[in-house]
Protein backbone atom coordinates (compact mmCIF):
# COMPACT_ATOMS: atom_id res chain seq x y z
CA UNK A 1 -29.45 198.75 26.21
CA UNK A 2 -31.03 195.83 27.43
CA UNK A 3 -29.71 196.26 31.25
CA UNK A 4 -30.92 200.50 31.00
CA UNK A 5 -34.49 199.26 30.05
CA UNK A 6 -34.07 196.53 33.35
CA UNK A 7 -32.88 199.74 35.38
CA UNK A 8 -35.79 202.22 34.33
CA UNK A 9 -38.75 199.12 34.93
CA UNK A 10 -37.22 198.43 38.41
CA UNK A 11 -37.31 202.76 38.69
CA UNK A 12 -40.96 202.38 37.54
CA UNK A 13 -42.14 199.43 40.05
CA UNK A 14 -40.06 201.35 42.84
CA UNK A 15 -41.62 204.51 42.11
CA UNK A 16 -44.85 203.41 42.59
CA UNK A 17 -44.30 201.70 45.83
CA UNK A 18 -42.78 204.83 47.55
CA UNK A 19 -45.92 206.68 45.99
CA UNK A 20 -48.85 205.08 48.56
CA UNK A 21 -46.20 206.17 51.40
CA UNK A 22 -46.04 209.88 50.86
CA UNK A 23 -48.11 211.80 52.89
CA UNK A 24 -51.99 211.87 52.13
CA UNK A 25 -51.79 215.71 51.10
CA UNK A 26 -50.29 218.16 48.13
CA UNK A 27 -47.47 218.69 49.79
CA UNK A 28 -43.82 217.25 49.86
CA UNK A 29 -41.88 215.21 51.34
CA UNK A 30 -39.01 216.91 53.54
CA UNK A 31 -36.04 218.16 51.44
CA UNK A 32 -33.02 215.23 51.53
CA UNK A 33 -29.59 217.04 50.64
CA UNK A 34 -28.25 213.50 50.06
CA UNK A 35 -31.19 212.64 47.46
CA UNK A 36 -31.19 216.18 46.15
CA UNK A 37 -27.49 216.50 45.44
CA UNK A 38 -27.75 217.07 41.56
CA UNK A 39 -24.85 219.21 41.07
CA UNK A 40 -21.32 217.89 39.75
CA UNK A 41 -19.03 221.22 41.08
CA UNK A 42 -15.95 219.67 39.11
CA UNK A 43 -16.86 218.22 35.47
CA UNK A 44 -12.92 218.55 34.52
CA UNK A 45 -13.16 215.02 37.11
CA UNK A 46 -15.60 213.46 34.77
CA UNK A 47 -14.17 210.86 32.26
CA UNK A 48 -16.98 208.93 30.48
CA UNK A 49 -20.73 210.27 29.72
CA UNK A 50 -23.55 207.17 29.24
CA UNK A 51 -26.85 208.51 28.45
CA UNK A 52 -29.43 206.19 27.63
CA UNK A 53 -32.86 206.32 26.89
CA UNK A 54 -36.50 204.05 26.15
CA UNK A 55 -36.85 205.52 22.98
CA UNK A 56 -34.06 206.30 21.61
CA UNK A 57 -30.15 205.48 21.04
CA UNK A 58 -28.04 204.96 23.55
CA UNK A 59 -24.49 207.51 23.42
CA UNK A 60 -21.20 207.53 25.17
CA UNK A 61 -18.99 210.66 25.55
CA UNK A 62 -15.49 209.38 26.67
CA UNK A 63 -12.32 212.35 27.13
CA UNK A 64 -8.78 210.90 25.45
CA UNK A 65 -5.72 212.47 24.93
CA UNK A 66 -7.13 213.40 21.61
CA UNK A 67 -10.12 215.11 22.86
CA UNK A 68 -13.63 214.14 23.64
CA UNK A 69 -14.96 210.95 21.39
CA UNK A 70 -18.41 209.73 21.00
CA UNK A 71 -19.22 205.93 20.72
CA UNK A 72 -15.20 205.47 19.71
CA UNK A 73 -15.72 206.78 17.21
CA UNK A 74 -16.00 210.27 16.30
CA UNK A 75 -15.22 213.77 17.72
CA UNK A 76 -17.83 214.80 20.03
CA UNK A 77 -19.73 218.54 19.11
CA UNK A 78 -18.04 220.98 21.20
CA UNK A 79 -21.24 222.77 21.86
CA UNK A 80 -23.28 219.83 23.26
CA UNK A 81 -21.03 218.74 24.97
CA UNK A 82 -20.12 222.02 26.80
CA UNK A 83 -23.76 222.88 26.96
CA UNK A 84 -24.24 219.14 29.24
CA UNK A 85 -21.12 220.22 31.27
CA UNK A 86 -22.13 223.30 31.83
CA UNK A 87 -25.69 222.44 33.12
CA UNK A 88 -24.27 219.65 35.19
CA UNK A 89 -21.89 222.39 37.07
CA UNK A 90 -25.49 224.46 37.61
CA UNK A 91 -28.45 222.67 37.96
CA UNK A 92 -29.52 222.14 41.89
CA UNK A 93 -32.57 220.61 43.57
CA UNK A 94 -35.48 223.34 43.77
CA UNK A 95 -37.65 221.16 45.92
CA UNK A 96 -39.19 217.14 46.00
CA UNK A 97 -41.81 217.08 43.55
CA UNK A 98 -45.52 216.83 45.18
CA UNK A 99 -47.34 214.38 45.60
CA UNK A 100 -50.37 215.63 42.89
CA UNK A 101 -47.50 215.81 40.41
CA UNK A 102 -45.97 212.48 41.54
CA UNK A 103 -47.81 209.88 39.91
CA UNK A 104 -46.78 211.71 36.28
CA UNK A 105 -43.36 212.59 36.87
CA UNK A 106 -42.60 209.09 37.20
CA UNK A 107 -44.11 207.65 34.92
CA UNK A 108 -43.01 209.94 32.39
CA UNK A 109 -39.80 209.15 33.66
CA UNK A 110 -39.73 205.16 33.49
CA UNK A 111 -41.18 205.53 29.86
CA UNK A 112 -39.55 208.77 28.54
CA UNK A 113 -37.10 209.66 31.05
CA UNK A 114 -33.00 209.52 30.24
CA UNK A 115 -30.80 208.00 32.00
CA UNK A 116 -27.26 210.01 32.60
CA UNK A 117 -23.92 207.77 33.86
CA UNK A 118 -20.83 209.42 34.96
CA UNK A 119 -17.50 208.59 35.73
CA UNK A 120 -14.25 209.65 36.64
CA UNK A 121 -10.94 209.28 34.49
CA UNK A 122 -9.95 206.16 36.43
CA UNK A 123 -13.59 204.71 35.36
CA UNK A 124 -15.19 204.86 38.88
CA UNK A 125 -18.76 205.52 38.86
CA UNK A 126 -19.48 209.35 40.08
CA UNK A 127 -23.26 209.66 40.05
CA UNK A 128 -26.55 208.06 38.30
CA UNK A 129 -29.66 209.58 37.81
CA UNK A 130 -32.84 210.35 35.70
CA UNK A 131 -33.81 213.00 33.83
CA UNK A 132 -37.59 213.75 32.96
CA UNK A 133 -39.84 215.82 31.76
CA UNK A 134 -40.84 219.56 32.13
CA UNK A 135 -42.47 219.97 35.91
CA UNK A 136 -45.74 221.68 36.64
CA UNK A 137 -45.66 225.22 35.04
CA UNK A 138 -43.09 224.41 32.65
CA UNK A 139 -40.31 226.01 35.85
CA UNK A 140 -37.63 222.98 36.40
CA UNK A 141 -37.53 219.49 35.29
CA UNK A 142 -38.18 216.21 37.31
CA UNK A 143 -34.69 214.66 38.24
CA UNK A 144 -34.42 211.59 40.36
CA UNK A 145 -31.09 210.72 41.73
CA UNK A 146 -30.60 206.00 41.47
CA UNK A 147 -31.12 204.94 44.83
CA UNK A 148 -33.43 207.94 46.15
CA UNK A 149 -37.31 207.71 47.21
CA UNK A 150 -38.26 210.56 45.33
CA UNK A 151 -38.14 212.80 42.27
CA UNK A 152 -37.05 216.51 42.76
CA UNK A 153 -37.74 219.64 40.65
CA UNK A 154 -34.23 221.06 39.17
CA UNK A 155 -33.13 224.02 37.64
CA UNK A 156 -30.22 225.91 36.22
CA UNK A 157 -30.00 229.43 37.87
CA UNK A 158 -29.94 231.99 34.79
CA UNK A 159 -31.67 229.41 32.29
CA UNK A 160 -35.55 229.43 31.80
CA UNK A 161 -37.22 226.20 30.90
CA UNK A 162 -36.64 222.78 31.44
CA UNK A 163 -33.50 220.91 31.05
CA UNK A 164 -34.20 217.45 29.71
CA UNK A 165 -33.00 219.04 26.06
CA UNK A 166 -29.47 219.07 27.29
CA UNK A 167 -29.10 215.89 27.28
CA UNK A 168 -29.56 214.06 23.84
CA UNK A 169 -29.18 210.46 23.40
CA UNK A 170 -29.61 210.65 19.24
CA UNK A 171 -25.82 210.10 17.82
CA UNK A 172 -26.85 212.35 15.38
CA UNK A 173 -27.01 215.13 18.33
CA UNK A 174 -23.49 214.54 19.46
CA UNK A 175 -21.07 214.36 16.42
CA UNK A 176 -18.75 216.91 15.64
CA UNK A 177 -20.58 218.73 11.86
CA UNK A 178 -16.94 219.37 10.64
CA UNK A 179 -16.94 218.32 6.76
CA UNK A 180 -13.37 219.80 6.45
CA UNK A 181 -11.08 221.55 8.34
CA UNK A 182 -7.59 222.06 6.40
CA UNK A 183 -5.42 225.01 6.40
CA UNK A 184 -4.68 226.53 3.34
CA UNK A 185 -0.87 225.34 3.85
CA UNK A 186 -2.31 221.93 4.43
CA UNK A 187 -4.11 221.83 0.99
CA UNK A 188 -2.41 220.24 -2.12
CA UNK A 189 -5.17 219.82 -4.56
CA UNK A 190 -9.00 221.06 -4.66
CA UNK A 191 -11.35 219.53 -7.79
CA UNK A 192 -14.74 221.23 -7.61
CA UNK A 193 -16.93 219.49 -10.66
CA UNK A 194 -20.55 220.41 -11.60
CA UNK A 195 -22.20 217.68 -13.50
CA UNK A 196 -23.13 218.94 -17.13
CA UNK A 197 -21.26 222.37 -16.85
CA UNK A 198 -17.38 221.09 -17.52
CA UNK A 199 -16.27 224.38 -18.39
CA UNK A 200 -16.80 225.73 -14.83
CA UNK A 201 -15.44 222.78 -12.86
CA UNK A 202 -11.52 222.97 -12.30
CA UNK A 203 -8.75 221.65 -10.16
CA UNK A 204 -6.54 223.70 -8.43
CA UNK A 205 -2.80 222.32 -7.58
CA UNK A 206 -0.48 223.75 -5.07
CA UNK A 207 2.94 223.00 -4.80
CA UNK A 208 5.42 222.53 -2.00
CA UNK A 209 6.92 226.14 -3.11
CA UNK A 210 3.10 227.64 -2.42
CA UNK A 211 2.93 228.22 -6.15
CA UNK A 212 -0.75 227.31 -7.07
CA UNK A 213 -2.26 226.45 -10.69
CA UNK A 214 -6.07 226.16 -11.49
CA UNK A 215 -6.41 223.97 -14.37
CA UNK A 216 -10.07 223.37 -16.77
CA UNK A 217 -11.81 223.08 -19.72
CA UNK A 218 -12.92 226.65 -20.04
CA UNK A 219 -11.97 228.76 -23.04
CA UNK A 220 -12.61 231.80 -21.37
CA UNK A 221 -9.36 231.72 -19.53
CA UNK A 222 -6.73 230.94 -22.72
CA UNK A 223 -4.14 233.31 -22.64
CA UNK A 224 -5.67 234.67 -19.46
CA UNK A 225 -3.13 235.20 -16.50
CA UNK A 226 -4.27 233.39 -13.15
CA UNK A 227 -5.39 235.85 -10.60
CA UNK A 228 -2.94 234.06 -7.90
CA UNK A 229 -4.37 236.32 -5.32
CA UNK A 230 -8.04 234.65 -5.73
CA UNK A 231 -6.46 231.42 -5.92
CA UNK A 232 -4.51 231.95 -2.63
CA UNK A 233 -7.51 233.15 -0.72
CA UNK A 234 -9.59 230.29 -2.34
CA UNK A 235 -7.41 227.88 0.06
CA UNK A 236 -8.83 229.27 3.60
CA UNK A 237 -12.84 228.09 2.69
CA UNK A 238 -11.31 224.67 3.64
CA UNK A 239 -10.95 225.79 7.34
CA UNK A 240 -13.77 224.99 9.60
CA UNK A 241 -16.70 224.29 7.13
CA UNK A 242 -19.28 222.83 9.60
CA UNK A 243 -22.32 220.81 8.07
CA UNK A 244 -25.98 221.76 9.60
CA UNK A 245 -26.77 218.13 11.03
CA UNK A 246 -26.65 215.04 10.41
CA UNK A 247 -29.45 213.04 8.27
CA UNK A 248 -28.64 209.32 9.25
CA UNK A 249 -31.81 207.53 9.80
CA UNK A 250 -34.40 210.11 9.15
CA UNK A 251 -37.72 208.74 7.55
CA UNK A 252 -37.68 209.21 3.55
CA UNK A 253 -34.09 210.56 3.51
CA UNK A 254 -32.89 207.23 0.81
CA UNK A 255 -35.99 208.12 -1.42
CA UNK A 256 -35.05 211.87 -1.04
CA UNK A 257 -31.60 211.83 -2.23
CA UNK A 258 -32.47 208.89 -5.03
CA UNK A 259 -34.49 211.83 -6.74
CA UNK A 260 -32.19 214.69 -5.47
CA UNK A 261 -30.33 215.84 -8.92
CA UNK A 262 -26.46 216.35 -7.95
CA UNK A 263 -25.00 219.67 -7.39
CA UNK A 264 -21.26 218.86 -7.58
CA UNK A 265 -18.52 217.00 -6.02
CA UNK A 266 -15.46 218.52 -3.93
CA UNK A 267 -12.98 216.30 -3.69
CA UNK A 268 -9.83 217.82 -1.02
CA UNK A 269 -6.37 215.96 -0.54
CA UNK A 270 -4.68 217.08 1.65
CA UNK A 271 0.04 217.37 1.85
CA UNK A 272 -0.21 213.86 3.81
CA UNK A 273 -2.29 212.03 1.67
CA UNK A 274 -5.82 212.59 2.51
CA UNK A 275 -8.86 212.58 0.40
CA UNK A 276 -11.97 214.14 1.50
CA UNK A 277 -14.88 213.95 -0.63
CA UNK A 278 -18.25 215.85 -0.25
CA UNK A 279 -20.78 214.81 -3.23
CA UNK A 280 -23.43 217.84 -3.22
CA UNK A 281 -27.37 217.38 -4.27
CA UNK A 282 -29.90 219.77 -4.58
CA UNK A 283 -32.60 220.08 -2.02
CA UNK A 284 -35.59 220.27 -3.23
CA UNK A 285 -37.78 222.90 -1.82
CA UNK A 286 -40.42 222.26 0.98
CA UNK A 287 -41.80 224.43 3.76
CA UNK A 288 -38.88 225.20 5.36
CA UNK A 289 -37.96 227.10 2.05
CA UNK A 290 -37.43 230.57 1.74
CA UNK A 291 -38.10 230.69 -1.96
CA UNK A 292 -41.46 228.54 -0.76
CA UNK A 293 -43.83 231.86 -0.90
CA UNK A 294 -43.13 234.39 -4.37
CA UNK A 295 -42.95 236.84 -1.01
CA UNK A 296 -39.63 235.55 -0.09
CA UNK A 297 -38.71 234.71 -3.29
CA UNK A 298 -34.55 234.63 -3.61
CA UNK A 299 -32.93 236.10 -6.76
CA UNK A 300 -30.33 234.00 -7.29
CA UNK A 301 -29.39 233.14 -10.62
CA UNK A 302 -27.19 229.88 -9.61
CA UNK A 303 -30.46 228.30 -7.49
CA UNK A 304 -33.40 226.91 -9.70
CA UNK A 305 -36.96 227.79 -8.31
CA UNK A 306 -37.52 224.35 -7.57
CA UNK A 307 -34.64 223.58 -5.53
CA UNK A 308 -34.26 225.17 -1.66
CA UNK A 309 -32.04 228.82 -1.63
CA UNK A 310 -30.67 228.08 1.66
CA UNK A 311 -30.15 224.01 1.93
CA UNK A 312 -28.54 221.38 -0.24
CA UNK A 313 -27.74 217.42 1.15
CA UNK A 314 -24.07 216.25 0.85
CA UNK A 315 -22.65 212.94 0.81
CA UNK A 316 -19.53 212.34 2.74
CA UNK A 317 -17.17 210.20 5.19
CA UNK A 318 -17.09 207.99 2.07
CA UNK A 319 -20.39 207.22 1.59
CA UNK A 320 -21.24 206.64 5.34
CA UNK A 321 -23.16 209.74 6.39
CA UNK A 322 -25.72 212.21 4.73
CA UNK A 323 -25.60 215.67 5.91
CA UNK A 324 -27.00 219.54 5.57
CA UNK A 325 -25.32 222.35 4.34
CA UNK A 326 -25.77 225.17 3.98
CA UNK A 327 -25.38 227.94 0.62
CA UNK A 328 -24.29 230.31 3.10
CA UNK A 329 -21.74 228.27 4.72
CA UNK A 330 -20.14 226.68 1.42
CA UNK A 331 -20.71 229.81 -0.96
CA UNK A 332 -17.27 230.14 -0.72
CA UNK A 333 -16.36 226.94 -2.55
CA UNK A 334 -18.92 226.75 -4.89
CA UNK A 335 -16.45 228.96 -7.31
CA UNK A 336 -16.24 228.42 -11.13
CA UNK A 337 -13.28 228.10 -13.15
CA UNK A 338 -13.43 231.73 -14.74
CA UNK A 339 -13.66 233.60 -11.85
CA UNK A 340 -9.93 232.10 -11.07
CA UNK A 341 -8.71 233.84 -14.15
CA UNK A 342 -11.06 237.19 -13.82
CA UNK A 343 -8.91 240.25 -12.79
CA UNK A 344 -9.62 241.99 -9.89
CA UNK A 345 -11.88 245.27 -9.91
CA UNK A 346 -9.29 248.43 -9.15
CA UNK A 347 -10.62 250.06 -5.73
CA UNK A 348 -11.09 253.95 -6.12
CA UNK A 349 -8.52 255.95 -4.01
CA UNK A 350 -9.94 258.21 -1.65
CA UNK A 351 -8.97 261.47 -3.71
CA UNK A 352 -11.20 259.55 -6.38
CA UNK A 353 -14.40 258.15 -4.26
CA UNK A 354 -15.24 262.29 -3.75
């Protein structure tokens, strides 16, 4: 971090040098294909992504033979990352920014600006350069290649507005949002628990013959058969269930989750061995709410009014990371016990739907 923030002061006092020596009117210097050469034709080359910023964290995106990793540590997010490769492949030097828009695209630039390293697989340095803000009119956004005398206005043919978006420096902005990812032959146990409300919790066992059993405190299922067929399909929730984002660091999100009441805790082990544990809190609700205005209100019996219908918080990664999710996304978890045990409701035929 320390040798980015040398980098972007030396752009800043080398910027305004090259500023008193552009001509003494509106318009540009000539175009330089050499400065202006923005456009990486072959990303499957590139290796290792640094991108670094003034004001925020510094990330780097690094292929392996097990896919893309971020900081060494996690899997990157397939769509940021192919959103950054994708605008590297199309984004091309409209023209040198002007001299009446000079002075600010710099300095927004040195203070602001993001700096984006690549290199190839064998770790040799491809290209540098700096991405700022939005230019005049909100139509490209100030680029300057490291080495080059000026800034230029680029765009990506086919995309309106200005790029600097595409390429986030927050960790939180990179990680892959899976929470679990297991395939229903993968599974060997589920416990779903609801604090205070034992007799809809449950754990559900599967054996290495596929034969599963859903085992809890509820009276309503003595002497009730298990509805295998529910229990089976219960198993394929656990593949790709993708949190919303990533709450690390945000202002007031400790304070938020010490008054959060808990929802429930899903705890997943896997045929090899692994545990995966997501502990569940209400959200309480706020202006992002839908059941904010009586207007919008959502009927739903299982949400109190004074907790979000869309959003909870989970805890997961064992303890490390706080996270989004969504109702929607994990309605199909959030089962209780009887509804293992509940036959299913005959379908009419279609002699007796007319």
């Amino acid at each position: 971090m320390r040798k980015t923030l040398i980098y972007i002061a030396i752009l800043a006092l080398l910027a305004a040098g090259v500023y008193y020596l552009l001509p003494n009117d509106n318009n540009t210097n000539p175009f330089d294909p050499k400065e202006a050469d923005f456009t990486v034709k072959d990303t499957a080359a590139i290796g290792r992504i640094f991108l670094s910023s003034m004001n925020e964290e510094s990330t780097l995106i690094e292929r392996t033979d097990s896919g893309w990793r971020v900081n060494k540590q996690y899997k990157a997010l397939p769509s940021t990352l192919y959103t950054l490769l994708e605008t590297l492949t199309k984004q091309q030097a409209l023209y040198p920014v002007t001299k009446a828009a000079y002075d600010n695209a710099v300095k927004t630039m040195a203070t602001h600006g993001t700096k984006v390293e690549l290199y190839d697989r064998a770790g040799k340095k491809m290209k540098v350069f700096y991405v700022g803000g939005a230019a005049a009119g909100e139509k490209g956004t100030n680029m300057l290649l490291d080495g080059a005398s000026q800034p230029y206005v680029v765009e990506a043919p086919g995309f309106v507005g200005y790029l600097t978006p595409r390429y986030p420096t927050r960790l939180r902005d990179w990680r892959d949002r899976t929470v679990f990812d297991v395939l229903p032959s993968d599974v060997k146990s589920v416990s779903v628990q609801y604090p205070g409300k034992p007799d809809e919790s449950f754990v559900l066992e599967r054996d290495a013959n596929d034969t599963v059993v859903v085992k809890t405190t509820d009276k309503f299922v003595q002497n009730k058969p298990l509805n295998s067929r529910r229990a089976h399909l219960y198993l394929r929730f656990f593949a790709k269930v993708n949190c919303e984002g990533y709450l690390n660091g945000l202002p007031d999100n400790d304070s938020a989750l010490r008054t959060a009441p808990p929802h429930s805790t899903i705890t997943l082990t896997t045929t090899k061995g692994d545990v995966r544990t997501a502990e569940v809190y209400w959200m309480p609700v706020n202006k992002r709410s839908k059941n904010v205005k009586e207007a919008e209100k959502v009927d739903d019996h299982d949400v109190p009014d004074e907790f979000d219908s869309d959003r909870l918080y989970a805890v997961v990664n064992n303890r490390k990371d706080t996270i989004m999710i969504q109702h929607l996304t994990f309605q199909g978890i959030f089962r209780k016990a009887k509804e293992f045990y509940t036959p299913d409701v005959p379908q009419p035929t279609p002699t007796q739907r007319h």
